[in-house]
Structures are given as C-alpha cells and as structure tokens.
Protein backbone atom coordinates (compact mmCIF):
# COMPACT_ATOMS: atom_id res chain seq x y z
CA UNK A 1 211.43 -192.27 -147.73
CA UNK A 2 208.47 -191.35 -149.97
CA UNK A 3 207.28 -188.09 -150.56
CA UNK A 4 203.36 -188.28 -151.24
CA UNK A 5 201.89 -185.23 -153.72
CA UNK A 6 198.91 -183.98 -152.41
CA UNK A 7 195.49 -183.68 -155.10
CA UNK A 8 192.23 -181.89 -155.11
CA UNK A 9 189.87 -184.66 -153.66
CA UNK A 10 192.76 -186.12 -150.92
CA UNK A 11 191.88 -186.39 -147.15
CA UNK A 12 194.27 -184.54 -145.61
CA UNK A 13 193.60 -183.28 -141.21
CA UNK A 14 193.49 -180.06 -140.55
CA UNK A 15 191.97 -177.42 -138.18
CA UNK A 16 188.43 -176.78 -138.70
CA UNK A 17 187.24 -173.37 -138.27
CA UNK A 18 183.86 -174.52 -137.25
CA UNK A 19 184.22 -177.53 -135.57
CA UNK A 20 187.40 -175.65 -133.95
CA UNK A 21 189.19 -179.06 -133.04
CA UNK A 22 191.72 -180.91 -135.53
CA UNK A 23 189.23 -183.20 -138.26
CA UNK A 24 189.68 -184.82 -141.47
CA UNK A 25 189.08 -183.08 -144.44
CA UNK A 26 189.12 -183.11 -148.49
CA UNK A 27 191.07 -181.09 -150.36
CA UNK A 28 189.15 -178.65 -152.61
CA UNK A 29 191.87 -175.96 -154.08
CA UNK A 30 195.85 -176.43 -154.50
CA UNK A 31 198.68 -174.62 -155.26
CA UNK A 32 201.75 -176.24 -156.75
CA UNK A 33 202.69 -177.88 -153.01
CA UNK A 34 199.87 -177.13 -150.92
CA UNK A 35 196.65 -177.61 -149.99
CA UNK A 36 194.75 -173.73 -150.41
CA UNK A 37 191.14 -174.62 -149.14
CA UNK A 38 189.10 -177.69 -147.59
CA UNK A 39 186.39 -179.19 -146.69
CA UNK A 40 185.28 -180.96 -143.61
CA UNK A 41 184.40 -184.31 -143.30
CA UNK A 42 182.56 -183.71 -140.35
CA UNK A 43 180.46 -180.56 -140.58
CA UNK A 44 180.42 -180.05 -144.75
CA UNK A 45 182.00 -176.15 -144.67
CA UNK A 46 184.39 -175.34 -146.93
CA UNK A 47 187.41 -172.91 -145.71
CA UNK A 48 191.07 -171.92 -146.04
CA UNK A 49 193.20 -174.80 -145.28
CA UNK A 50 194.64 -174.68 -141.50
CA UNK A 51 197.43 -177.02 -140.23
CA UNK A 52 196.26 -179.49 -137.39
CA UNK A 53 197.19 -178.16 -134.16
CA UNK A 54 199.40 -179.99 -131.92
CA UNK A 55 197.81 -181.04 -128.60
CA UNK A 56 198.46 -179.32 -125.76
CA UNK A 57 201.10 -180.75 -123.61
CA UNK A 58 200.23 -180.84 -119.71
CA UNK A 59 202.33 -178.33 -117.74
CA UNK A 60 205.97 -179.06 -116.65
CA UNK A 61 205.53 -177.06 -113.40
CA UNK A 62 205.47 -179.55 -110.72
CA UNK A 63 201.84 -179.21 -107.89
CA UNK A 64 201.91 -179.35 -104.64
CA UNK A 65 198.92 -181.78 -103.59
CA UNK A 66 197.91 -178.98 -100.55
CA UNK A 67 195.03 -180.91 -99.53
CA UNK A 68 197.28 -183.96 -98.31
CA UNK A 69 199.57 -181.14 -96.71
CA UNK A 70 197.24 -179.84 -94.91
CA UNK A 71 195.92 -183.09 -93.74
CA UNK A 72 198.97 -183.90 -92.48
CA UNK A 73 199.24 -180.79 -90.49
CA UNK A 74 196.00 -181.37 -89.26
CA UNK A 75 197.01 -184.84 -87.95
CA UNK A 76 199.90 -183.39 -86.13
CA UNK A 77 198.03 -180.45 -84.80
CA UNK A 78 195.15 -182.42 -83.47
CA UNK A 79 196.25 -184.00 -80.10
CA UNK A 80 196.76 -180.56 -78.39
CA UNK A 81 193.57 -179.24 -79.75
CA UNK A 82 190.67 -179.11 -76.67
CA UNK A 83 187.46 -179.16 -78.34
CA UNK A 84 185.98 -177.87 -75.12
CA UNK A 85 187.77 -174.61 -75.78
CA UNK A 86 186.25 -173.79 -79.21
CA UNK A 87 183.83 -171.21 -79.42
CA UNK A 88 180.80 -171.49 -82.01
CA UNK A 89 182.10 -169.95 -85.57
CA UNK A 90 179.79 -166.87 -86.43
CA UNK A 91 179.77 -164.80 -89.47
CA UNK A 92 180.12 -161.45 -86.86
CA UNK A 93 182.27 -162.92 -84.28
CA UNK A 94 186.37 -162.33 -84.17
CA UNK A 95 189.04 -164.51 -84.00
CA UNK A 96 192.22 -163.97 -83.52
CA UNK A 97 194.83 -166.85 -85.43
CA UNK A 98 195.11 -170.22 -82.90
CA UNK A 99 191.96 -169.87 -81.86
CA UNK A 100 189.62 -173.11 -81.62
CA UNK A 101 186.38 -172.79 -83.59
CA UNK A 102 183.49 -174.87 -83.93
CA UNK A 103 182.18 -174.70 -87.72
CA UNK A 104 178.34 -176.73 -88.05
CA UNK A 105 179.67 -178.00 -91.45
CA UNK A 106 183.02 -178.47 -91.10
CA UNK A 107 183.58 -179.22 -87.61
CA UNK A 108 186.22 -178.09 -84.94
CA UNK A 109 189.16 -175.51 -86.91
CA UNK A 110 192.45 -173.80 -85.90
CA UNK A 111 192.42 -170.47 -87.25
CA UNK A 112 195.81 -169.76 -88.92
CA UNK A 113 195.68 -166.68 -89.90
CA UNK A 114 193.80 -163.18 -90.82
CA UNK A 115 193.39 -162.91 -94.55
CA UNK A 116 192.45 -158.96 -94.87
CA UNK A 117 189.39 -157.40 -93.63
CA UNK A 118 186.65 -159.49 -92.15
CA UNK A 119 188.32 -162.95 -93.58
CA UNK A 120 190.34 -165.25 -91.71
CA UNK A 121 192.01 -168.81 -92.59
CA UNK A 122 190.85 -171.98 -90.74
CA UNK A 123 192.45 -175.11 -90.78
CA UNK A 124 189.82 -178.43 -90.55
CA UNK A 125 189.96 -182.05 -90.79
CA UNK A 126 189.46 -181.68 -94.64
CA UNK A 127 191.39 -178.67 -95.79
CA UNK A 128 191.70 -174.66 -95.00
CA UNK A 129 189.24 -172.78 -95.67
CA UNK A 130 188.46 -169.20 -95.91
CA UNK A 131 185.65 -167.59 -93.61
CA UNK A 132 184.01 -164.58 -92.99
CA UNK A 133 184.69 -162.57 -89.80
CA UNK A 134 183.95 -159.49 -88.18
C-alpha cells in the first residue's frame, strides 16, 4: 500500500465552512502531516482545514407504514358502517368514540377516540385524522 504526502497546492475534500457540505479543495498551509488551512474549489474562501463529513446513514429503527394500517382497518370496519346513521361533522357538535360522521372533505368517519379537550380522532377511507369538537 502507498502512503501519498500531502503538499501546499494538492486537492484534498474537506468540509467547507461556507458552502457547509463536503467539496474539493486546495491545500494552502501544512504542517509536517497535515493539511492546516484550504481553499475551496467551489466558493474561493480560504479556512481552517475540516475533515469531510461522513453522510448520514438512514435510521435503523424500523416504520410502521400507518396509513396502509389504517386502510386496512378501514376495509374491515366498513361493512357494518350505516351511512344513514352519520350525523353532519361540525366544528361545535360532540361525539362520542363509534360514532358515524359525515365530514364534506373527507367523507363518512368512525370516531375512535377523544384526544383531550375539544379534539377527537376519526377514522376515514384515507387515514385518521384529528378534528375539532365541542
């Protein structure tokens, strides 16, 4: 393996303070081993030499995709819903959770549950949602 020495004039990447993203640079200023300040190849300004950062890796945790949840429980819950029963979703009314409401936007809803004061959780074709309630 070869070991490359580093000069004043080399490209070399590093962070850019101004650009703040990983660009090439020149090297200005050394020490014995490293490179002490740059310049960017991409904006002109001259700073203290920063190490490239390593990209960000996308997070381990594993997502639920909710939407497809819910529009499976939608699916299921549909048949027994009576769309005669649903009363007219108003900003003032009340609802209590499994009641039937009919949203102009979003359409007929199951509520699910009370979410605090003056919010409750409705389940429609395309998702839950959170509305305002009396």
């Amino acid at each position: 393996m070869q070991s490359t020495t580093l000069s004043a004039g080399d490209p070399i990447e590093a962070r850019c303070t101004k650009c703040r993203k990983n660009t090439d640079h020149l090297i200005v200023t050394m020490t014995e081993e490293s490179p002490v300040e740059v310049q960017c190849t991409a904006c002109s300004r001259q700073h203290k030499y920063r190490p490239p950062t390593a990209p960000k890796k996308p997070s381990q945790r594993k997502t639920i995709d909710h939407k497809d949840a819910e529009c499976k429980e939608w699916k299921l819950l549909r048949p027994n819903m009576k769309s005669e029963k649903a009363t007219d979703y108003s900003m003032t009314g009340a609802y209590k959770v499994k009641a039937l409401i009919n949203h102009p936007l979003f359409g007929l809803g199951l509520v699910q549950r009370v979410a605090g004061s003056q919010k409750v959780e409705v389940l429609f074709e395309d998702g839950k949602k959170t509305m305002r309630c009396k």
